[in-house]
C-alpha atoms as a PDB file:
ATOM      1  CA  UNK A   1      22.716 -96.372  57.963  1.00  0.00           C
ATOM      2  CA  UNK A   2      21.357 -95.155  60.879  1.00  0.00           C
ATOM      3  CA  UNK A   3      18.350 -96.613  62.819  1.00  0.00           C
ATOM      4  CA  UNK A   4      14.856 -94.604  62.608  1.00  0.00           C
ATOM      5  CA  UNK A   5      11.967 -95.365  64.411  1.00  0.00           C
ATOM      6  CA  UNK A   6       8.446 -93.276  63.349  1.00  0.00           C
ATOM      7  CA  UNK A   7       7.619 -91.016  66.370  1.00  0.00           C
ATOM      8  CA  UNK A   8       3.758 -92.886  66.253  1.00  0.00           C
ATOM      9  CA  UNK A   9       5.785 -96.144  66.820  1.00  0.00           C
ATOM     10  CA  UNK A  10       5.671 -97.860  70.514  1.00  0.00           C
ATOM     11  CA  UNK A  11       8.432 -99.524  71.618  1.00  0.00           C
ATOM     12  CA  UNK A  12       8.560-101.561  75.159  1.00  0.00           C
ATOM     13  CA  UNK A  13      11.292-101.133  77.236  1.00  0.00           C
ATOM     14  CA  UNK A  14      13.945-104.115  77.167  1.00  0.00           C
ATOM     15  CA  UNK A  15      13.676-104.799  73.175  1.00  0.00           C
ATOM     16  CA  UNK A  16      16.997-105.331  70.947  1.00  0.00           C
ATOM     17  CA  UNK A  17      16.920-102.903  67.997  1.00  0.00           C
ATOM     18  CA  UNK A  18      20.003-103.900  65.562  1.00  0.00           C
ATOM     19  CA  UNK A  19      21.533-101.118  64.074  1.00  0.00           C
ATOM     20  CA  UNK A  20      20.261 -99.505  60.804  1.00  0.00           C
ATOM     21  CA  UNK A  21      16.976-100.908  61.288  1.00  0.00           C
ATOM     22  CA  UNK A  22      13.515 -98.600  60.114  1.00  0.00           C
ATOM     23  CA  UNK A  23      10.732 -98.820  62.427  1.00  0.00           C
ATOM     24  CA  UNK A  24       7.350 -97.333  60.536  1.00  0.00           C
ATOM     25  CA  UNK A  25       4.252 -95.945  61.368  1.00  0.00           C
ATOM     26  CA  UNK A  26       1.853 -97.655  64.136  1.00  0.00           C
ATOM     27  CA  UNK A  27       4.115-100.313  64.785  1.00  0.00           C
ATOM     28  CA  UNK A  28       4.098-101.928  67.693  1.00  0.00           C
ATOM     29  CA  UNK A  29       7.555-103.875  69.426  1.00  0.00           C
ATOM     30  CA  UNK A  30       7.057-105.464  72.979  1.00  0.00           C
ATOM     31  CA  UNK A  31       9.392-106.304  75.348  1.00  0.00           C
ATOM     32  CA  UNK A  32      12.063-108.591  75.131  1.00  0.00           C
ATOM     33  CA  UNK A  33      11.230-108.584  71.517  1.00  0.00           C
ATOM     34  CA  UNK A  34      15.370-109.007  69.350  1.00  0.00           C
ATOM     35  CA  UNK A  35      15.374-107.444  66.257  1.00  0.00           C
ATOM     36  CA  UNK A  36      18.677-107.504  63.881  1.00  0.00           C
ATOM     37  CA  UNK A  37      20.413-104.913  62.210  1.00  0.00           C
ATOM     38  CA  UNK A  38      19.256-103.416  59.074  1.00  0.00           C
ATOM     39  CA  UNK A  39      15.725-104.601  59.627  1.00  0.00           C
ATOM     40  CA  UNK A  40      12.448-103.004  57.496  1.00  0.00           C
ATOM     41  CA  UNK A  41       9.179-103.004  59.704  1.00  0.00           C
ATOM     42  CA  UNK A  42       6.276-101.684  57.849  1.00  0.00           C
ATOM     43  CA  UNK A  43       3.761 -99.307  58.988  1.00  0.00           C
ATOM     44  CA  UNK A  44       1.371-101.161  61.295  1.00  0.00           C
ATOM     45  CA  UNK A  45       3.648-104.373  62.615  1.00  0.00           C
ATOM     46  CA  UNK A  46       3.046-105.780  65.583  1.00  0.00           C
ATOM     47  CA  UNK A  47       6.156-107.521  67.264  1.00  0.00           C
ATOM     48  CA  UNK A  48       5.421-109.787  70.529  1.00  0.00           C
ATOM     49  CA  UNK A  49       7.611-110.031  73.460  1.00  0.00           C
ATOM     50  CA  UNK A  50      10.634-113.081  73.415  1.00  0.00           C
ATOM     51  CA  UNK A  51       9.923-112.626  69.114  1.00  0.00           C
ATOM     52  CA  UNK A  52      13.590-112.853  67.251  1.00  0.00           C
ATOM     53  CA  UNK A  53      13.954-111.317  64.106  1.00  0.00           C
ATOM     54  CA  UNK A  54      17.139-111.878  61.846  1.00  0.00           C
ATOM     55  CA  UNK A  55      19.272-110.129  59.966  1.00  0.00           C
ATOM     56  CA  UNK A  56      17.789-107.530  57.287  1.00  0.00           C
ATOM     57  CA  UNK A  57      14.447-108.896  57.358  1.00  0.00           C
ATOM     58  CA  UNK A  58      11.662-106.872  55.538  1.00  0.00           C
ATOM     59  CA  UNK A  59       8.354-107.359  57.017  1.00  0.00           C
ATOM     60  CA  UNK A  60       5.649-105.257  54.995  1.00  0.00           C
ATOM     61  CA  UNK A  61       2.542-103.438  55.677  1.00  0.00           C
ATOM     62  CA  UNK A  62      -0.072-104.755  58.746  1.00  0.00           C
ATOM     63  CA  UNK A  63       1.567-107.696  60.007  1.00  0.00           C
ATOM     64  CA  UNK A  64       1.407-109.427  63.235  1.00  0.00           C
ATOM     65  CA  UNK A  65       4.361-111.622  64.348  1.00  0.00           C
ATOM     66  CA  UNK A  66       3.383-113.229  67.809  1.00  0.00           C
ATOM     67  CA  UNK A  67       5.066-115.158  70.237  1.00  0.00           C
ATOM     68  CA  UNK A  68       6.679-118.234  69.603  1.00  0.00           C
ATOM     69  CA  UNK A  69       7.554-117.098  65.678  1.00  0.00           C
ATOM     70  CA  UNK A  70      11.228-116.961  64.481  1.00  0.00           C
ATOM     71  CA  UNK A  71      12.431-115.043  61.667  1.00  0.00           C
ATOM     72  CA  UNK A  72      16.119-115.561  60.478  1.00  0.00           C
ATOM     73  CA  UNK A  73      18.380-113.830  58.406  1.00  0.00           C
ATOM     74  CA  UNK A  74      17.148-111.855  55.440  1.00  0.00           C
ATOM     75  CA  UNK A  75      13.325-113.631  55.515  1.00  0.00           C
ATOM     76  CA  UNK A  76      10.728-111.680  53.576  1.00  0.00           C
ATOM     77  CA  UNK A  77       7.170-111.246  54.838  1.00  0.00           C
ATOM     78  CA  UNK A  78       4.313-109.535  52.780  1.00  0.00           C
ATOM     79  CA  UNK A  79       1.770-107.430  53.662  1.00  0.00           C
ATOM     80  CA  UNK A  80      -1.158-108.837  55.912  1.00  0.00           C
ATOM     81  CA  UNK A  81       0.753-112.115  56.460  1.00  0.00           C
ATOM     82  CA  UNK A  82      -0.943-113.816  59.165  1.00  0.00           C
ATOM     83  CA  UNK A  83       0.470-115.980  62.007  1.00  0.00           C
ATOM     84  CA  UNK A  84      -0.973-118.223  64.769  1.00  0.00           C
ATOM     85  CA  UNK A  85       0.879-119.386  67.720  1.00  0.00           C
ATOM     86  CA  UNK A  86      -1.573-121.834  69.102  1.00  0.00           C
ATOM     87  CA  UNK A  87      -3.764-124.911  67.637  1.00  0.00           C
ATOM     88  CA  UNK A  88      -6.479-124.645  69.908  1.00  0.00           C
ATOM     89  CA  UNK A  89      -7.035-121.134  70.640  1.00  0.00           C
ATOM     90  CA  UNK A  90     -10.168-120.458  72.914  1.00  0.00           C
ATOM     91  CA  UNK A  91     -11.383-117.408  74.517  1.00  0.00           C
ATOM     92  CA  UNK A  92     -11.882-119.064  77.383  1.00  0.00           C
ATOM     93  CA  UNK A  93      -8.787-121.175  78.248  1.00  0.00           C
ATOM     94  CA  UNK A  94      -6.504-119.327  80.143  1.00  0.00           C
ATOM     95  CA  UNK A  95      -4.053-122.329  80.133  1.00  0.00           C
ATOM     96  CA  UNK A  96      -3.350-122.183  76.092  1.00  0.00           C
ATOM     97  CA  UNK A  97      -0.070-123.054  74.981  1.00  0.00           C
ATOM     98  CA  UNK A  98       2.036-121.854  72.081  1.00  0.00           C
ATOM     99  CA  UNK A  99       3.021-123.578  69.337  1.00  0.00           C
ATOM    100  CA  UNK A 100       6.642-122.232  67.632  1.00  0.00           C
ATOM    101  CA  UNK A 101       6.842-121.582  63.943  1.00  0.00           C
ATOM    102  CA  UNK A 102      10.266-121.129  62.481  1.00  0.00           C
ATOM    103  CA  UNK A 103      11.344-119.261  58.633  1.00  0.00           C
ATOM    104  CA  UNK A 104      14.375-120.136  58.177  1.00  0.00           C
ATOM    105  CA  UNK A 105      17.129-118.113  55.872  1.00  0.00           C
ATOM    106  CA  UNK A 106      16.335-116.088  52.591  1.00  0.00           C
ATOM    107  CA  UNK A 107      12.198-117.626  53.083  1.00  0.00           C
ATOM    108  CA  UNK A 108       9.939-115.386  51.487  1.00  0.00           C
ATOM    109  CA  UNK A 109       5.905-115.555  52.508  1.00  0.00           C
ATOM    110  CA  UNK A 110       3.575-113.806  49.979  1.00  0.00           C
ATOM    111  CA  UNK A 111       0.634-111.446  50.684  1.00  0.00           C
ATOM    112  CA  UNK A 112      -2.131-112.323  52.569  1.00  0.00           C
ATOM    113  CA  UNK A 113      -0.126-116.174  53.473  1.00  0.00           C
ATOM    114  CA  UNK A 114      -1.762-117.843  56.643  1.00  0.00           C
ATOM    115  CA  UNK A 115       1.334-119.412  58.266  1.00  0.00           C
ATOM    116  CA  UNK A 116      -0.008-121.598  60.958  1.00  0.00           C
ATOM    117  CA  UNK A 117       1.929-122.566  63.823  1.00  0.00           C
ATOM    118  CA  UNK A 118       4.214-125.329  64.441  1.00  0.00           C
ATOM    119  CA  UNK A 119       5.585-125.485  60.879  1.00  0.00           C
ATOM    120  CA  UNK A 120       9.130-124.767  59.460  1.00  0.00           C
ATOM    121  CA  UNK A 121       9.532-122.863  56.731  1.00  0.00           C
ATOM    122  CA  UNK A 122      12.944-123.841  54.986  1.00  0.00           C
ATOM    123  CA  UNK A 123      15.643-121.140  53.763  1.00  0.00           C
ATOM    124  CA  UNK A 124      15.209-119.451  50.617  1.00  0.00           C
ATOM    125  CA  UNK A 125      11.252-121.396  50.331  1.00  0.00           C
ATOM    126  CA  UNK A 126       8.981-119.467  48.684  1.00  0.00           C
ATOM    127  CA  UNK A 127       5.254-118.931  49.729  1.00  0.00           C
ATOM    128  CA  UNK A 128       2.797-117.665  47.661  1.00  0.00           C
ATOM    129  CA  UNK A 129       0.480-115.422  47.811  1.00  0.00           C
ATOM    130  CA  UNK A 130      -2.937-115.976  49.817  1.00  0.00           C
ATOM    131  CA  UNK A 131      -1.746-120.171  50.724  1.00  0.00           C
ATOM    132  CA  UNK A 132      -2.469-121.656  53.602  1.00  0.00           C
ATOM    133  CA  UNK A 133       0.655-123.344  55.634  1.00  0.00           C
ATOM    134  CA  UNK A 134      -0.434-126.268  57.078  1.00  0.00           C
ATOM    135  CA  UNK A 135       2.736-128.384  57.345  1.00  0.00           C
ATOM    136  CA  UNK A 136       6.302-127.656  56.301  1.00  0.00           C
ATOM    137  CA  UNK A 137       7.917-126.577  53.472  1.00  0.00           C
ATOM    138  CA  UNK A 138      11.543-127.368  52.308  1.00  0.00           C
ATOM    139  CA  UNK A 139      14.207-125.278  51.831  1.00  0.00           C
ATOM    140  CA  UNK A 140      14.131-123.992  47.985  1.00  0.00           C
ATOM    141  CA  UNK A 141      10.296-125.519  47.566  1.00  0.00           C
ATOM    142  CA  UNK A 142       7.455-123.342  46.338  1.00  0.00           C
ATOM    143  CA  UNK A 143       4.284-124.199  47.685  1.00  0.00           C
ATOM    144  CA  UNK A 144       0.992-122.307  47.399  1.00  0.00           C
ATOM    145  CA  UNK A 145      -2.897-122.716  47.588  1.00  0.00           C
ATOM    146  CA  UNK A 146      -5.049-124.051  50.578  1.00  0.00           C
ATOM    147  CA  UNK A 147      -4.139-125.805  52.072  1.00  0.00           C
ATOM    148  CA  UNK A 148      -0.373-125.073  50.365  1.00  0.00           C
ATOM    149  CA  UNK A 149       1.102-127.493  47.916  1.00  0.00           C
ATOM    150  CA  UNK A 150       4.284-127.697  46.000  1.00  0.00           C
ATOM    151  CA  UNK A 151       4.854-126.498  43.134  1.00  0.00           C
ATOM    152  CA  UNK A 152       8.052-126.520  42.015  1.00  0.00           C
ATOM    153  CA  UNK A 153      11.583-125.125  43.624  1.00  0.00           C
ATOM    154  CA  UNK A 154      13.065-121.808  43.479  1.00  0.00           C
ATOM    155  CA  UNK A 155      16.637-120.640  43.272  1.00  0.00           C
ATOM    156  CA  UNK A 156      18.110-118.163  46.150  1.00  0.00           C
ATOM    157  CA  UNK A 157      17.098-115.403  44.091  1.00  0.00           C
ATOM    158  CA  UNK A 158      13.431-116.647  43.983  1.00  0.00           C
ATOM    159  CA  UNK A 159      13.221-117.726  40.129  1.00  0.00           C
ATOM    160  CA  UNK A 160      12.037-121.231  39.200  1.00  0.00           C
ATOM    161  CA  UNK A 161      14.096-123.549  38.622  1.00  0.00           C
ATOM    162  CA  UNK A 162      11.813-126.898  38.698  1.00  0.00           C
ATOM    163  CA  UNK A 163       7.912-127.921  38.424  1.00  0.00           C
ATOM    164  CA  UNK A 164       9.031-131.116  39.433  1.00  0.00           C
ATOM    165  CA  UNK A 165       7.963-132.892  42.176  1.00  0.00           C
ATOM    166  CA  UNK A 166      11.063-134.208  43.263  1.00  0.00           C
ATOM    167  CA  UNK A 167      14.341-131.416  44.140  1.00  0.00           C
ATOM    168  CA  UNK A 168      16.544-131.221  41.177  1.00  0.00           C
ATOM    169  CA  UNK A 169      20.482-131.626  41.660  1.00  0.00           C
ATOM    170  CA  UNK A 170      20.698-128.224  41.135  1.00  0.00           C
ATOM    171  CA  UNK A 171      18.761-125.520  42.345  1.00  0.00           C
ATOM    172  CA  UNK A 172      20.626-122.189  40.423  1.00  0.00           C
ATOM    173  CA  UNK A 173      18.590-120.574  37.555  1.00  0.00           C
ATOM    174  CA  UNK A 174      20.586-119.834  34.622  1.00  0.00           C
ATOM    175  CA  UNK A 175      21.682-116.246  36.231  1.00  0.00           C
ATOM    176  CA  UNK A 176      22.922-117.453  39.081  1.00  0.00           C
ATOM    177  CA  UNK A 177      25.043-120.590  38.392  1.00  0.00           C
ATOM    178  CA  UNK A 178      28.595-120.258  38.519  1.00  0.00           C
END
């Protein structure tokens, strides 16, 4: 597949585009920002300079990925997904300091999720929609409210496999295990 980028797009000079990766309306990519192959940006995402993006990530409609955030391979982010990048933003420090955030592997981060800085998402974790991420979240472990909980784990595929507080042995649902 061939890369596209919308003609309303902007892209800064000096950013990585992997191959076969869409670029949609409005968005926004500064400099220095690495994206990998076979990418989806949304209409409306905004990209910061030094951001790395994996490997056929999908990030939806009007989100904002700022410095100091992470994405690796194949990590899902919904529409209006919000990130910080610093604890104690003011308007009038000009000294701030950014925090980094990480989502690791296979992640996905619901709708309208507040992801706020400093935390690591785990591979193939599951957000839900509208929580609050306040500290981290395991790899496999489904968390959600405000601030987010968990709630159970999910498989790579994103069904549940557990409500139990504790991770089971194994974490395949039915359709996936060997």
């Amino acid at each position: 597949m061939q890369t596209f980028i919308h003609e309303t797009a902007e892209i800064e000079a000096g950013v990585t585009l992997g191959t076969g990766t869409r670029i949609w309306h409005y968005s926004h990519l500064r400099k220095d920002a690495e994206i990998g192959p076979d990418c989806v940006l949304g209409r409306n995402v905004f990209v910061d300079s030094g951001v790395r993006v994996g490997a056929g990530v999908k990030i939806q409609n009007n989100v904002s990925v700022y410095r100091g955030v992470e994405l690796g391979d194949r990590v899902f982010v919904g529409p209006c997904v919000v990130f910080t990048n610093d604890l104690r933003p003011r308007a009038f420090e000009d000294d701030w300091q950014i925090t980094p955030t990480r989502v690791l592997t296979g992640a996905s981060l619901g709708a309208n999720a507040t992801i706020v800085c400093g935390v690591e998402i785990g591979a193939y974790a599951m957000v839900a929609a509208g929580s609050v991420v306040t500290r981290d979240v395991a790899a496999h472990q489904l968390v959600m409210g405000n601030p987010a909980r968990p709630h159970g784990w999910v498989c790579r595929c994103g069904r549940v496999v557990s409500r139990s507080a504790g991770k089971p042995d194994d974490l395949n649902c039915a359709a996936c295990r060997p």
